[in-house]
C-alpha atoms as a PDB file:
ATOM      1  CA  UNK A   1      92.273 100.804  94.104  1.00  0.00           C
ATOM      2  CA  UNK A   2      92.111 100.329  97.807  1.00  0.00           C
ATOM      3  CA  UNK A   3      95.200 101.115 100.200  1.00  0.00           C
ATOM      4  CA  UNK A   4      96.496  99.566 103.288  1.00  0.00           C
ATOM      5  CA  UNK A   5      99.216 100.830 105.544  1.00  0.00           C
ATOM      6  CA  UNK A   6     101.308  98.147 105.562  1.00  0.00           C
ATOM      7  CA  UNK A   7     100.403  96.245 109.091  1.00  0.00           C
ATOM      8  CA  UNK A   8      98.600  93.989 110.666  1.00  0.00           C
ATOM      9  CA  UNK A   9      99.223  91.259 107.646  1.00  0.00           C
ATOM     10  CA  UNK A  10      97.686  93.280 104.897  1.00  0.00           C
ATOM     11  CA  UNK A  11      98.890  93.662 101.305  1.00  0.00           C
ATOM     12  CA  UNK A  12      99.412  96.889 100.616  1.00  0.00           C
ATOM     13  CA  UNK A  13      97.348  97.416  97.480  1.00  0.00           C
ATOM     14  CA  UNK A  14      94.287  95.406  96.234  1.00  0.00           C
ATOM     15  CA  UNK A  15      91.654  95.673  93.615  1.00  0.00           C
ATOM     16  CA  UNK A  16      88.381  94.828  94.527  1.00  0.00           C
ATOM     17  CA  UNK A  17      85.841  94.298  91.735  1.00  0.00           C
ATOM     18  CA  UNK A  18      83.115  95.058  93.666  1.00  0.00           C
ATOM     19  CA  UNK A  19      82.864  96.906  97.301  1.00  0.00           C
ATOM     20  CA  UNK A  20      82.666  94.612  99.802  1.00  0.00           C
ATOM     21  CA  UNK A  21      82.568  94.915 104.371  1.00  0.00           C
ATOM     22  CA  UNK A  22      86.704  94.494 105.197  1.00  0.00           C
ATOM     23  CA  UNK A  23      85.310  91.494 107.172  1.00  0.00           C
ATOM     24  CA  UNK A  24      84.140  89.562 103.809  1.00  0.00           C
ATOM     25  CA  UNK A  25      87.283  89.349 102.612  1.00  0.00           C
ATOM     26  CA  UNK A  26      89.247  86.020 102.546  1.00  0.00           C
ATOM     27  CA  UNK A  27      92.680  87.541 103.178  1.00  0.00           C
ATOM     28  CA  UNK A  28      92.904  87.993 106.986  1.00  0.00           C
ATOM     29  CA  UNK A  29      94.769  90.922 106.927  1.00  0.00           C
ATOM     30  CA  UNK A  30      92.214  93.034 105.414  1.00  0.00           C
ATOM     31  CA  UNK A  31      89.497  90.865 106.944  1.00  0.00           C
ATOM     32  CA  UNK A  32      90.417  91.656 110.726  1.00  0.00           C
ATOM     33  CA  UNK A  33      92.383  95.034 109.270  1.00  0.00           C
ATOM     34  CA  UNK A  34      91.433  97.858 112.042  1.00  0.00           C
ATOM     35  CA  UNK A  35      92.787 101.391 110.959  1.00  0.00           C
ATOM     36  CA  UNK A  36      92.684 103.568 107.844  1.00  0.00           C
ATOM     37  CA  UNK A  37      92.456 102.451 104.469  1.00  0.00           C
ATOM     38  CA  UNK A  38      92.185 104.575 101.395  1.00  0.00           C
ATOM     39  CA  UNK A  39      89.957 104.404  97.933  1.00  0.00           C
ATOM     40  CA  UNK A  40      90.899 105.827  95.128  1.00  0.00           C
ATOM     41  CA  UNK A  41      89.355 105.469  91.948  1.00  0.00           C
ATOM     42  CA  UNK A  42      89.294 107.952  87.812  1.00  0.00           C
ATOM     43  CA  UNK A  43      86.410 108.141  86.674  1.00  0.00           C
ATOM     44  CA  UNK A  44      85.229 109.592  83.617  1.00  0.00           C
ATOM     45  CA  UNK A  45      81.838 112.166  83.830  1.00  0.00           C
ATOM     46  CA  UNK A  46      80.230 112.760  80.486  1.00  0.00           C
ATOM     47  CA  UNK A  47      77.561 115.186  81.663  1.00  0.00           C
ATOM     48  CA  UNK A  48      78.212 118.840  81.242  1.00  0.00           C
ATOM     49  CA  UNK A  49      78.463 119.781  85.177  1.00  0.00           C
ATOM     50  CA  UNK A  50      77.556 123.642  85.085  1.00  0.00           C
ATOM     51  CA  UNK A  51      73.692 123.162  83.979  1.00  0.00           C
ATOM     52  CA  UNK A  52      71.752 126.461  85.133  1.00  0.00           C
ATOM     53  CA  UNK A  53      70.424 125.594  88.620  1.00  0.00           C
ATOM     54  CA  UNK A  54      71.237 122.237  88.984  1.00  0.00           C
ATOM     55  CA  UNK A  55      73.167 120.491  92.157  1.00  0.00           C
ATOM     56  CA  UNK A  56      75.630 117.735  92.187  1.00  0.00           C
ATOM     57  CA  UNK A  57      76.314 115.770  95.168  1.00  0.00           C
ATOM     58  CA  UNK A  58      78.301 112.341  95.727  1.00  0.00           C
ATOM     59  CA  UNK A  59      76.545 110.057  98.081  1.00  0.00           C
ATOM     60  CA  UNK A  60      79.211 107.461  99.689  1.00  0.00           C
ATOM     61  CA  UNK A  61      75.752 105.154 100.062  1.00  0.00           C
ATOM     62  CA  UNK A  62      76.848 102.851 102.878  1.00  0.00           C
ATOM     63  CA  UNK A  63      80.218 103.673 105.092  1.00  0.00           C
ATOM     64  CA  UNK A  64      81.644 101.579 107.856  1.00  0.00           C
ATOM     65  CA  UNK A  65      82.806 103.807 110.095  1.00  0.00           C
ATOM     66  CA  UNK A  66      84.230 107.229 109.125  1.00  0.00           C
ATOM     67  CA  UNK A  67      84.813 108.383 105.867  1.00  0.00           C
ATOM     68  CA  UNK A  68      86.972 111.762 104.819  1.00  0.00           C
ATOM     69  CA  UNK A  69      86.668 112.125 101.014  1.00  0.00           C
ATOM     70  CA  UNK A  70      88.402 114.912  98.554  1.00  0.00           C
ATOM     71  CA  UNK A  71      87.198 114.759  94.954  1.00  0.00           C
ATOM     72  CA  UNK A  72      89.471 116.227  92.372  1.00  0.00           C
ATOM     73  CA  UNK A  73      91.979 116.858  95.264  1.00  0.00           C
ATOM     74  CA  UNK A  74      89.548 119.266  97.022  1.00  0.00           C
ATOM     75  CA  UNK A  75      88.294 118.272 100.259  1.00  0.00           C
ATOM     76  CA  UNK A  76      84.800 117.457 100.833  1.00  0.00           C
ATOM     77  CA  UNK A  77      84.950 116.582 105.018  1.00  0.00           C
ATOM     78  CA  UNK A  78      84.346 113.915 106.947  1.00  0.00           C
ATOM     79  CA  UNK A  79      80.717 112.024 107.391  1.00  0.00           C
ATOM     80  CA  UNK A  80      80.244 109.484 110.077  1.00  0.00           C
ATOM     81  CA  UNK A  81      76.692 109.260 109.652  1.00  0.00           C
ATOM     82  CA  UNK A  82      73.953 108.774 106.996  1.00  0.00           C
ATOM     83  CA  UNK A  83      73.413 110.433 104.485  1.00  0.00           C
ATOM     84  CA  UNK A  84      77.017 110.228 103.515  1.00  0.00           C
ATOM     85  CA  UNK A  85      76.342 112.750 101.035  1.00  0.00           C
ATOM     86  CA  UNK A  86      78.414 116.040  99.931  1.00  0.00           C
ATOM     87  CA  UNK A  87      77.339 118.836  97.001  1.00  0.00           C
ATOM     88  CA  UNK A  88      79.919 118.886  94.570  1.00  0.00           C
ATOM     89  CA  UNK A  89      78.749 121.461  92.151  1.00  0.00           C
ATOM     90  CA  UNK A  90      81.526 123.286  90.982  1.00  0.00           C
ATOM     91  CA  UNK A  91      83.872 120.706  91.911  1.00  0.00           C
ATOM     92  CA  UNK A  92      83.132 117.744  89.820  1.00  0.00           C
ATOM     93  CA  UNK A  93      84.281 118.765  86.016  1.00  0.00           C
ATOM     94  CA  UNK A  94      83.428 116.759  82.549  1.00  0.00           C
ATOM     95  CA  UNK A  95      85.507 114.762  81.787  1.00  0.00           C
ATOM     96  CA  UNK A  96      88.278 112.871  83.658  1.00  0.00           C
ATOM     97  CA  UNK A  97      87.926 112.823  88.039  1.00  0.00           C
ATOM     98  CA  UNK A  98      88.787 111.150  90.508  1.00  0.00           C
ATOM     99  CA  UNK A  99      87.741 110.692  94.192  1.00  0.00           C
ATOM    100  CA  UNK A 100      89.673 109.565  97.169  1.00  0.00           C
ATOM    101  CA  UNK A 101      88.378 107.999 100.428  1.00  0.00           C
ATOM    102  CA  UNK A 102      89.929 107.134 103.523  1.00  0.00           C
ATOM    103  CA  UNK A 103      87.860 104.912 105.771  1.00  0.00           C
ATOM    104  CA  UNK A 104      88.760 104.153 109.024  1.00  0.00           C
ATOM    105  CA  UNK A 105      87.300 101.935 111.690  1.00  0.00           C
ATOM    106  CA  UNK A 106      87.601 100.766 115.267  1.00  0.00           C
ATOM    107  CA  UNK A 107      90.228  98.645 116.860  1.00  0.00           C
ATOM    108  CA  UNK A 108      87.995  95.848 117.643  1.00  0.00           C
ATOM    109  CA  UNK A 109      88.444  93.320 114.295  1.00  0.00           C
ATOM    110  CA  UNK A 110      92.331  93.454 114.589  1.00  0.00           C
ATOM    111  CA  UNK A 111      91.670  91.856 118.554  1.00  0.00           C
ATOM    112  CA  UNK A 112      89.614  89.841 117.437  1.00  0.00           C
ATOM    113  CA  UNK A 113      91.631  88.420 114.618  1.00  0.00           C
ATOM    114  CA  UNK A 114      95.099  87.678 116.914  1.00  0.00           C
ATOM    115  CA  UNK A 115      92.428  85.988 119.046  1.00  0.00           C
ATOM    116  CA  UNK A 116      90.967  83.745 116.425  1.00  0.00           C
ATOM    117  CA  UNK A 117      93.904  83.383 114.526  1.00  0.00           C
ATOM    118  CA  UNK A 118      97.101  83.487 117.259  1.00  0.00           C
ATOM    119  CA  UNK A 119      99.035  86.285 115.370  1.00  0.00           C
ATOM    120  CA  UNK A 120     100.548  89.450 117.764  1.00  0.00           C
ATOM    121  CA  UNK A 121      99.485  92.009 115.432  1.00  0.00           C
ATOM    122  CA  UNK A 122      98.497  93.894 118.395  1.00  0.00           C
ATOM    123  CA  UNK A 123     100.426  95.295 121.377  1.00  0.00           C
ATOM    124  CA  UNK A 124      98.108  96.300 124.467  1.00  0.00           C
ATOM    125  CA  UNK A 125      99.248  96.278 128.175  1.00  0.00           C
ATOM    126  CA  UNK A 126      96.132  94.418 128.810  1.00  0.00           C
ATOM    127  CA  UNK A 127      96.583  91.701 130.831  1.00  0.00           C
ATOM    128  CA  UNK A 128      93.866  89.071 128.959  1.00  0.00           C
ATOM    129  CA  UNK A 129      92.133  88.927 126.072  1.00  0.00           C
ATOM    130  CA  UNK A 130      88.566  90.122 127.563  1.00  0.00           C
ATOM    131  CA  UNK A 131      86.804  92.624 127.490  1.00  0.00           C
ATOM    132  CA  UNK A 132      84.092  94.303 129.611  1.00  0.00           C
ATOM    133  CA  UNK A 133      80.791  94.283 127.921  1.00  0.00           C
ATOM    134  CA  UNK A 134      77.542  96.403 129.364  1.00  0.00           C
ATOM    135  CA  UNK A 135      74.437  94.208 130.150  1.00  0.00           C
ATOM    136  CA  UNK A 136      71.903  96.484 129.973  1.00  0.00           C
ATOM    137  CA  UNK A 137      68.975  94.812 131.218  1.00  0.00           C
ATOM    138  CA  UNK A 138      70.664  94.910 134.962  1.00  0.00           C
ATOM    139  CA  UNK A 139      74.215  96.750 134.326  1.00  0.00           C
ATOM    140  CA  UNK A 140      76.532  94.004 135.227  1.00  0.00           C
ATOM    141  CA  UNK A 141      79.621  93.562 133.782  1.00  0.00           C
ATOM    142  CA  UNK A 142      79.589  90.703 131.473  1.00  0.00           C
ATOM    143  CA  UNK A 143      82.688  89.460 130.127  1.00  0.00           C
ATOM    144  CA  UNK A 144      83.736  88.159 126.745  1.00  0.00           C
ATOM    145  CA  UNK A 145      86.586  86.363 125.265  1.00  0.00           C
ATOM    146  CA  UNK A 146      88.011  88.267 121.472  1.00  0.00           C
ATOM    147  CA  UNK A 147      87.522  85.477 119.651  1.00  0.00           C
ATOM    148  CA  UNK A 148      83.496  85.571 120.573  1.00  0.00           C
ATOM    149  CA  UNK A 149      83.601  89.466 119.568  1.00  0.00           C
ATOM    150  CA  UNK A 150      81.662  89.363 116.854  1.00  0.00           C
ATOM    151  CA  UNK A 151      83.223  91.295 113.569  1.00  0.00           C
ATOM    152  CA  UNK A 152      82.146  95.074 112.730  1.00  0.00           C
ATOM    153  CA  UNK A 153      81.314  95.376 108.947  1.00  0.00           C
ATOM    154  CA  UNK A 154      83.919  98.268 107.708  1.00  0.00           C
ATOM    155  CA  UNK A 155      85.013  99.909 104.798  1.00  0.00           C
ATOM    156  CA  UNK A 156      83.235 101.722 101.848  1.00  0.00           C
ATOM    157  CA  UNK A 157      80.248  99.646 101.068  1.00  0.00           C
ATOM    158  CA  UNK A 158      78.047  99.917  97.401  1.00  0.00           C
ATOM    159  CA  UNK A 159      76.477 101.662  96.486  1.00  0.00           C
ATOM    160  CA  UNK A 160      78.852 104.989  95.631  1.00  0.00           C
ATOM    161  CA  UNK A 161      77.105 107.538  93.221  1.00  0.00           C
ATOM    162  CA  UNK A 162      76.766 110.998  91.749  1.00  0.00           C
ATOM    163  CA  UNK A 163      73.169 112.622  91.702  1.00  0.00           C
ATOM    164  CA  UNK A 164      71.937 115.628  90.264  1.00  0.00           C
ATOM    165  CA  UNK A 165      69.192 117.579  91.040  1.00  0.00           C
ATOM    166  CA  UNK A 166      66.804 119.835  89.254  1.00  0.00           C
ATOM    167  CA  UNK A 167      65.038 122.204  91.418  1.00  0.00           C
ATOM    168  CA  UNK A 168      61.209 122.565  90.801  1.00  0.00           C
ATOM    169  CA  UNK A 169      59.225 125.296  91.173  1.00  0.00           C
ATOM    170  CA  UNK A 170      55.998 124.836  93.305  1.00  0.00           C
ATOM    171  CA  UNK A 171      54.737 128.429  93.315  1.00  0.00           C
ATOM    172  CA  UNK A 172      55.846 131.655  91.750  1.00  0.00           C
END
């Protein structure tokens, strides 16, 4: 299941068969959504979790932007960066789980989706609709219109999965 606040022209709920970039949708609202949106998903873990010496992490895989993630209602943190990986030994059980994500990104597809697509979904005291971009070659200013900003893939992206480790012993 995958939450939207209800703004910026998104439904509120939707079920996505697959994870996909926000920007790959075909609904606008979640396609130039910029904000929080929450995962949530039960999933069943047949394994027995407490195996003598073994870890258990979740790795997110891919994440566009920030993730913070609780599994079985305990909080794991926050990851921004790669790996998006936490250990959850002790925390995942057998049985019945379930994991929560909020994902949030940058304001950036929402400007550039009232720009493409005339909605007011926005509310800035800027006075146009460009924006200062670096040239870094000589430092200039060089100035773009939203509508040429191109998208920023967000959301939770495949692959999401649990790993477990056995430790090996290379010397005793």
């Amino acid at each position: 299941m995958f939450r939207l606040p209800k703004a910026g022209g998104a439904p509120e709920k939707v079920l996505f068969p697959k994870l996909i970039s926000w920007t790959d949708s075909e609904t606008d609202g979640i396609k130039y959504y910029s904000g929080i949106a929450t995962y949530e998903k039960v999933f069943q873990f047949s394994e027995n979790p407490v195996t003598a010496g073994n870890k258990i992490y979740l790795d997110l895989g891919e994440v566009a932007k920030v993730a913070d993630v609780w599994i079985n209602e305990e909080h794991l943190g926050i990851s921004w960066t790669k790996p998006h990986r936490f250990d959850i030994t002790g925390i995942l059980k057998q049985g019945e789980n379930n994991i929560r994500v909020e994902v949030g990104n940058t304001w950036s597809n929402r400007l550039t989706g009232d720009a493409l697509t005339g909605e007011k979904f926005t509310n800035t005291n800027m006075k146009s609709t460009i924006i200062p971009a670096p040239t870094m070659e000589t430092g200039d200013q060089t100035r773009y219109p939203w509508a040429k900003v191109p998208l920023i893939e967000s959301g939770l992206l495949e692959p999401v999965t649990i790993q477990i480790t056995t430790p090996t012993v290379i010397h005793n």
